[in-house]
C-alpha atoms as a PDB file:
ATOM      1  CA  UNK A   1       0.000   0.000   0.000  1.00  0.00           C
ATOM      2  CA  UNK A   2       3.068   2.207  -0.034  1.00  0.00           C
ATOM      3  CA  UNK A   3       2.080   3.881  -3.323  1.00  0.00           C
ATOM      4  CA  UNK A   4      -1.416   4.605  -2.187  1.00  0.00           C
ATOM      5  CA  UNK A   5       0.118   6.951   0.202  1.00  0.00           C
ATOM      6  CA  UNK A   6       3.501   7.843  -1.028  1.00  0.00           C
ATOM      7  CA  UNK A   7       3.932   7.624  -5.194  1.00  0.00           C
ATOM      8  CA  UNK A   8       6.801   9.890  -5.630  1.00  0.00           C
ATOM      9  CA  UNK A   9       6.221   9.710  -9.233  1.00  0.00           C
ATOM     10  CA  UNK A  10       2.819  10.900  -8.959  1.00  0.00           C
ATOM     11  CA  UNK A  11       3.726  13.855  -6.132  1.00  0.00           C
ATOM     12  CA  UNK A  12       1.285  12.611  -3.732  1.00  0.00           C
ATOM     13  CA  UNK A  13      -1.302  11.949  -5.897  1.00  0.00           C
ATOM     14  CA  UNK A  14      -3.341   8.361  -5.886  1.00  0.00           C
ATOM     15  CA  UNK A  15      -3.124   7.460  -9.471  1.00  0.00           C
ATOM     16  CA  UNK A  16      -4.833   4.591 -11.103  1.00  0.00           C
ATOM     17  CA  UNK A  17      -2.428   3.390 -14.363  1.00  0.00           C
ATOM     18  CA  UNK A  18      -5.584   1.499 -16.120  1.00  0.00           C
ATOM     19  CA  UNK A  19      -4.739   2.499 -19.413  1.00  0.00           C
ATOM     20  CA  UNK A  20      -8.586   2.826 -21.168  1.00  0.00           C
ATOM     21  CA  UNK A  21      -9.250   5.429 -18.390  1.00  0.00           C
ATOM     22  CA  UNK A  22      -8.694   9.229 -18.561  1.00  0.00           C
ATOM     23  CA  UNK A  23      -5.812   9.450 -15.915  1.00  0.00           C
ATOM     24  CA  UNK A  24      -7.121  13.071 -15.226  1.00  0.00           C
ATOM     25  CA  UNK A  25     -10.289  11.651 -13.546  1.00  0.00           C
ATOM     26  CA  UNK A  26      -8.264   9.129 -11.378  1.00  0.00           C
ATOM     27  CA  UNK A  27      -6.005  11.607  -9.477  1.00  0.00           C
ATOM     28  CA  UNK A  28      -6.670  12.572  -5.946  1.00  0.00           C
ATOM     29  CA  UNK A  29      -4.189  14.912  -3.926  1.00  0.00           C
ATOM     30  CA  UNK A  30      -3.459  14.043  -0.347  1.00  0.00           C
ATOM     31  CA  UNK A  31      -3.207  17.029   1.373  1.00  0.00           C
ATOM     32  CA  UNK A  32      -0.617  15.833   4.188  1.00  0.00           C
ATOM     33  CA  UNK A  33       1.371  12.924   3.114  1.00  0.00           C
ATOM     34  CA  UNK A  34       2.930  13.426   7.021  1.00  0.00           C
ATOM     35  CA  UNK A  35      -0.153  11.718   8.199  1.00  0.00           C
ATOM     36  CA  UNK A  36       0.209   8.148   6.277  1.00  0.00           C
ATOM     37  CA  UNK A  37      -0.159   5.303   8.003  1.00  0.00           C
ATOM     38  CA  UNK A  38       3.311   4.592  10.002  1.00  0.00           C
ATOM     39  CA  UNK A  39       2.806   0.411   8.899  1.00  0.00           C
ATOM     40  CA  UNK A  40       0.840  -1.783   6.609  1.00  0.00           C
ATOM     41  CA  UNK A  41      -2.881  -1.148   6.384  1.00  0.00           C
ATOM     42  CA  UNK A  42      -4.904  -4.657   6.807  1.00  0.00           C
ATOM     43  CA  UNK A  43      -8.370  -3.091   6.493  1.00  0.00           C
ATOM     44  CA  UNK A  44     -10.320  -0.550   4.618  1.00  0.00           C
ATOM     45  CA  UNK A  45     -13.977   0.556   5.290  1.00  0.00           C
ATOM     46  CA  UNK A  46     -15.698   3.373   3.370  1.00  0.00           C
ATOM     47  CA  UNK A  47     -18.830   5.101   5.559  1.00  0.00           C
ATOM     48  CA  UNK A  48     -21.806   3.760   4.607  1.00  0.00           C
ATOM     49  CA  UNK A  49     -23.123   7.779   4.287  1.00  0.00           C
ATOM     50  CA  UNK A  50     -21.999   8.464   0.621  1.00  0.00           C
ATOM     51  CA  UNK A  51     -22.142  12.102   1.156  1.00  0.00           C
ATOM     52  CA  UNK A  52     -19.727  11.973   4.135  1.00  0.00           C
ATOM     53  CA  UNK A  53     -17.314  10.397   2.022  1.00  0.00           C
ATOM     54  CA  UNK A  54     -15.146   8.782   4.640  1.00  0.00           C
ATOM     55  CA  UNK A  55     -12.511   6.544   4.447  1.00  0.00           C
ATOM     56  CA  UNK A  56     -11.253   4.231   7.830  1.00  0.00           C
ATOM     57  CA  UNK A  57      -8.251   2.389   7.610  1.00  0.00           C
ATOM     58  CA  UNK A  58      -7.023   0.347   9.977  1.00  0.00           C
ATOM     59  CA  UNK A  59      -3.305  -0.530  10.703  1.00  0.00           C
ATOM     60  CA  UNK A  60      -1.017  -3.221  11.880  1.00  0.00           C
ATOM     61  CA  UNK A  61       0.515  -0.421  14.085  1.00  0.00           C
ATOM     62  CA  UNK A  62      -3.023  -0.520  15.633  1.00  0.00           C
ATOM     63  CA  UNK A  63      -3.937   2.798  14.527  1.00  0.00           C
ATOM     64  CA  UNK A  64      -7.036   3.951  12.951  1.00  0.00           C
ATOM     65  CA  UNK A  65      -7.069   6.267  10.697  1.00  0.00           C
ATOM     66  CA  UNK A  66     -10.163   8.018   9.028  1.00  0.00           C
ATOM     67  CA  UNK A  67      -9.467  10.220   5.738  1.00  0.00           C
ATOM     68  CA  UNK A  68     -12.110  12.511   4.143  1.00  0.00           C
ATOM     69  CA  UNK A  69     -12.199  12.490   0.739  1.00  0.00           C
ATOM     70  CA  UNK A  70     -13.507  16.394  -0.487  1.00  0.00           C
ATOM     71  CA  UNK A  71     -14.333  16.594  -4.298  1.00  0.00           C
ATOM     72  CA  UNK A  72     -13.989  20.002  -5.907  1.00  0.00           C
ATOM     73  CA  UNK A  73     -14.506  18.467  -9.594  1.00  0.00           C
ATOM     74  CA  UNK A  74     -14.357  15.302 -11.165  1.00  0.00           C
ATOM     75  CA  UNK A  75     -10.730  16.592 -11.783  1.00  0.00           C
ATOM     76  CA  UNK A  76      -9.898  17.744  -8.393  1.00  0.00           C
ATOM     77  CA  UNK A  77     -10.280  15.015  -5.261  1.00  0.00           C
ATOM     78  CA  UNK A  78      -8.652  15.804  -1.741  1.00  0.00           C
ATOM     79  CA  UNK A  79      -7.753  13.010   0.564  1.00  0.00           C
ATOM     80  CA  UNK A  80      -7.183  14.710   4.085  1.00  0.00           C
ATOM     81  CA  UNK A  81      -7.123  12.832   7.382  1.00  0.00           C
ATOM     82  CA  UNK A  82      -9.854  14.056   9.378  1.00  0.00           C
ATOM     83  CA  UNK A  83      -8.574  11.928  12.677  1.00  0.00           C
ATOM     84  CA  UNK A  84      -6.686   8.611  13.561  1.00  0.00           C
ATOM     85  CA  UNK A  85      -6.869   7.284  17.394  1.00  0.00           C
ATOM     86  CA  UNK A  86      -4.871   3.968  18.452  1.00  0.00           C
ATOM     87  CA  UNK A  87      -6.381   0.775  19.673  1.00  0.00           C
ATOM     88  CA  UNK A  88      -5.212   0.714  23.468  1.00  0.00           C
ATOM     89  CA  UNK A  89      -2.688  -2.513  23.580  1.00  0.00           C
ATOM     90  CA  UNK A  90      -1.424  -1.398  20.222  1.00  0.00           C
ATOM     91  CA  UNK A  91      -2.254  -4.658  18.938  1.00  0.00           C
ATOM     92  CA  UNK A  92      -2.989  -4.870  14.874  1.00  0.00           C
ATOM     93  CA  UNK A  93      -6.640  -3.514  13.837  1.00  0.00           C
ATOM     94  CA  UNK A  94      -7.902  -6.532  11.446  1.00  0.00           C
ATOM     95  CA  UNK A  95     -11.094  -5.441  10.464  1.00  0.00           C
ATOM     96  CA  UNK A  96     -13.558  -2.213  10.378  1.00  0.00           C
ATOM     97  CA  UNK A  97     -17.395  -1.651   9.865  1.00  0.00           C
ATOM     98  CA  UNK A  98     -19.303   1.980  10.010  1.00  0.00           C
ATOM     99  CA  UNK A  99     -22.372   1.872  11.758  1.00  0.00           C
ATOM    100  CA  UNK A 100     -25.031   3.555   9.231  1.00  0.00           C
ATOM    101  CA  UNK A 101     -25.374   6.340  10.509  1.00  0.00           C
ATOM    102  CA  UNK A 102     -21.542   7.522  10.913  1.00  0.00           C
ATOM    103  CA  UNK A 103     -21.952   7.759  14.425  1.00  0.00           C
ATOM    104  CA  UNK A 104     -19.781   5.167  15.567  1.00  0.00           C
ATOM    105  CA  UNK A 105     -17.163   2.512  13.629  1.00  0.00           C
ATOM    106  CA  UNK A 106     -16.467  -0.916  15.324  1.00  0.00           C
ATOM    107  CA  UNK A 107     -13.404  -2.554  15.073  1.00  0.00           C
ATOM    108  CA  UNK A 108     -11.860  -6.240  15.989  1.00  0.00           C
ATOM    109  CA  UNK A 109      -7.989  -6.940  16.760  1.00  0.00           C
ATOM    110  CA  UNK A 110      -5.861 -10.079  17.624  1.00  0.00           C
ATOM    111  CA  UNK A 111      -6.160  -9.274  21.470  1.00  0.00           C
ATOM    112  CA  UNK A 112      -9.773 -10.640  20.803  1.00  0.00           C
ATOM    113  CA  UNK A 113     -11.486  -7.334  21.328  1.00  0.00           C
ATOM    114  CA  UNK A 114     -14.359  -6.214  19.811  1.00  0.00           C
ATOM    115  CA  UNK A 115     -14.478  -2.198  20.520  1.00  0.00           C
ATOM    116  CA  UNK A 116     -16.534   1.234  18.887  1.00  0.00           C
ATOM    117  CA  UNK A 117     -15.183   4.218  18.557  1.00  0.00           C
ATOM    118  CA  UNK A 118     -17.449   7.597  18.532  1.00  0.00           C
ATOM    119  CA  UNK A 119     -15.802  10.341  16.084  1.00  0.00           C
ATOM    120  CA  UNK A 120     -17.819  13.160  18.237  1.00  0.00           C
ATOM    121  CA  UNK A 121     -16.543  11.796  21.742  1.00  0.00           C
ATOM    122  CA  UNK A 122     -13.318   9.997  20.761  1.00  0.00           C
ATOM    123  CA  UNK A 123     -14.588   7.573  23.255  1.00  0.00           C
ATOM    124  CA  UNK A 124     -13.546   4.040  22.416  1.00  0.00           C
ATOM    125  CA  UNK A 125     -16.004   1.396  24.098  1.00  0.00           C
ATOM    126  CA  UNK A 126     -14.993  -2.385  25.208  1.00  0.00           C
ATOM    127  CA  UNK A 127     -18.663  -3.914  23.438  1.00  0.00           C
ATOM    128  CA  UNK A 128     -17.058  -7.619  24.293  1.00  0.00           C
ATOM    129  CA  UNK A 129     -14.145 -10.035  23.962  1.00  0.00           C
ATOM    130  CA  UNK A 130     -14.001 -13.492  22.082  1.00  0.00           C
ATOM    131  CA  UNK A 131     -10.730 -16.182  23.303  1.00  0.00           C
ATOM    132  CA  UNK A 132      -8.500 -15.373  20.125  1.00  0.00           C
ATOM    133  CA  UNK A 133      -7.997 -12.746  17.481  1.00  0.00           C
ATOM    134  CA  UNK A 134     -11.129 -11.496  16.139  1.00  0.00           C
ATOM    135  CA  UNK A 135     -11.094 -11.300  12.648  1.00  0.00           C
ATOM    136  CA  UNK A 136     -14.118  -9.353  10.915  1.00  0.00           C
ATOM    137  CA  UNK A 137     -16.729  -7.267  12.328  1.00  0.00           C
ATOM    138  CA  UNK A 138     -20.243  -6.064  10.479  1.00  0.00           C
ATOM    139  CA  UNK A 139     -22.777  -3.887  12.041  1.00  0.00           C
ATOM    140  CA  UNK A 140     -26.315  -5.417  11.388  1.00  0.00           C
ATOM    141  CA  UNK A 141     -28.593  -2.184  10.860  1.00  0.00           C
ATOM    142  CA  UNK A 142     -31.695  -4.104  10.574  1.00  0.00           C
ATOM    143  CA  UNK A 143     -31.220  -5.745  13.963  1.00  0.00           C
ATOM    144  CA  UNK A 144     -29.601  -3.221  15.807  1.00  0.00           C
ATOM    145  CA  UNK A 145     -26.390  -5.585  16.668  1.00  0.00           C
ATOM    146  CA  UNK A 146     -22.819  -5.842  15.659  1.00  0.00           C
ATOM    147  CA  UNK A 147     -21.579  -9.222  14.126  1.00  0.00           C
ATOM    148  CA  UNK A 148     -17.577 -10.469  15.718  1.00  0.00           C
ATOM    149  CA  UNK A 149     -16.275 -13.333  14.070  1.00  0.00           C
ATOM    150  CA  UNK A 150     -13.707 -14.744  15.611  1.00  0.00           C
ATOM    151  CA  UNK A 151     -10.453 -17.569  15.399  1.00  0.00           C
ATOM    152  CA  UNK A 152     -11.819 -19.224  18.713  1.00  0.00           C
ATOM    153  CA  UNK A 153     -14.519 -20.802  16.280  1.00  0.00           C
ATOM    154  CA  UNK A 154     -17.056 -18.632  17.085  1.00  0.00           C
ATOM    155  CA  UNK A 155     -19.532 -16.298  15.595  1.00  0.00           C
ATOM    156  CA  UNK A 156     -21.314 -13.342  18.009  1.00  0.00           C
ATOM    157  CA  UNK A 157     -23.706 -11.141  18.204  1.00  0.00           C
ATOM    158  CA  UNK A 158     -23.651  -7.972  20.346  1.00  0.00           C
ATOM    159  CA  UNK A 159     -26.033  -5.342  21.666  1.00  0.00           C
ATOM    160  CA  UNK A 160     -24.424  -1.812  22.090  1.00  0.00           C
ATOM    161  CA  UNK A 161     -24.214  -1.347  25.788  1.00  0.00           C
ATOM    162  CA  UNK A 162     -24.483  -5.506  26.877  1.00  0.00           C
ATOM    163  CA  UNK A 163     -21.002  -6.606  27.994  1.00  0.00           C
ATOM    164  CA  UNK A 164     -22.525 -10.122  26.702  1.00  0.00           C
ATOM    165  CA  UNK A 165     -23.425 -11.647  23.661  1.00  0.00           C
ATOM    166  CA  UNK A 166     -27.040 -12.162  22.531  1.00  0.00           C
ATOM    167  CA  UNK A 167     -26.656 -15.079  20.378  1.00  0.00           C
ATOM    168  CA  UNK A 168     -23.061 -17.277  19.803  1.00  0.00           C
ATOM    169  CA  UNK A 169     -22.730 -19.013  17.155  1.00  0.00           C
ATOM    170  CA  UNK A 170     -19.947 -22.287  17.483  1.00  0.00           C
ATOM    171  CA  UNK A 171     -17.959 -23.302  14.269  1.00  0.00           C
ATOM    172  CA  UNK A 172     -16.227 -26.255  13.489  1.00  0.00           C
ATOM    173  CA  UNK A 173     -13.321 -24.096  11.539  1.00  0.00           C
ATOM    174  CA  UNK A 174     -11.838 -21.130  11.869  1.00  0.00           C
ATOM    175  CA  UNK A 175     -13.213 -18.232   9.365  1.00  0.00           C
ATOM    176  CA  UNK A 176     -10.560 -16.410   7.782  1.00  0.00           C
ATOM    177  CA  UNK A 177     -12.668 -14.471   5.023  1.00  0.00           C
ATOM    178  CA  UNK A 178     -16.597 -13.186   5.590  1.00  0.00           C
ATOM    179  CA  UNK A 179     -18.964 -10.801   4.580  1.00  0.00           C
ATOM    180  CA  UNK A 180     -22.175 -10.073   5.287  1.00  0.00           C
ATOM    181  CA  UNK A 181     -25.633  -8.788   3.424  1.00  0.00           C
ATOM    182  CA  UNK A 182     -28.441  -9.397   5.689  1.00  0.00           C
ATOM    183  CA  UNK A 183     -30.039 -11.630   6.255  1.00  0.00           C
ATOM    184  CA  UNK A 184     -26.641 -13.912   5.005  1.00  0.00           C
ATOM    185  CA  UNK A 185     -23.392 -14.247   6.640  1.00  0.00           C
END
């Protein structure tokens, strides 16, 4: 991902070399390539708000870092970090999920942590701990819950505010890639 962030042959701009596309559509200045994520990104999770037009990415560092991407014109795209906070432990950030309304974005790491973080309190909340790394989280509008799936072969469900789960799920392997469009997992 070093050339996301740093292309020196681009001057800091993210530059997409697919050669049937106009390259002057592709380019998007980052306004502050100081603020670049210090190690390798493992996850990416655009806001589920289009018009807020955030971007989270989380780090092996265990930082979290959330970019705003401002369009002037179709020829003129900004990519500015708007704030980053660190996952208390330090321990690697493996995957991200916006709840709809922007108010909050969950996160999972290998401590087995599931936590939220509030961009208007920079609070992070504890919402519940599996026995090894989690490795994908979802929030589940339509039933109010956030989804951890986890390498201790389980599969939770979580209530904002209850320190336990509402339904576990047991597995017989462990789950190293998932999605989720409800009502499937």
């Amino acid at each position: 991902m070093s050339g996301f962030f740093n292309n020196s042959q681009h001057q800091g701009n993210i530059h997409n070399q697919n050669s049937n596309a106009d390259s002057s559509d592709l380019d998007a200045n980052i306004d502050n390539l100081a603020s670049q994520p210090a190690d390798t990104i493992a996850c990416l999770a655009w806001a589920p708000n289009a018009n807020m037009r955030l971007l989270a990415a989380g780090c092996w560092d265990g930082k979290v870092m959330i970019y705003e991407l401002t369009l002037i014109s179709m020829q003129q795209k900004y990519l500015s970090l708007k704030t980053s906070f660190e996952n208390p432990g330090n321990c690697p950030v493996l995957s991200l999920s916006w709840k709809n309304d922007c108010t909050m974005i969950f996160f999972c790491s290998s401590d087995g942590s599931v936590k939220a973080y509030s961009p208007t309190t920079s609070q992070i909340t504890v919402i519940g701990t599996h026995q090894a790394p989690v490795r994908h989280v979802f929030w589940v509008e339509e039933l109010s819950a956030l989804c951890s799936i986890s390498f201790d072969l389980t599969i939770k469900f979580w209530q904002i505010g209850n320190p336990n789960p509402v339904v576990t799920l047991n597995t017989d392997l462990k789950v190293y890639v998932a999605d989720l469009a409800y009502p499937i997992l």
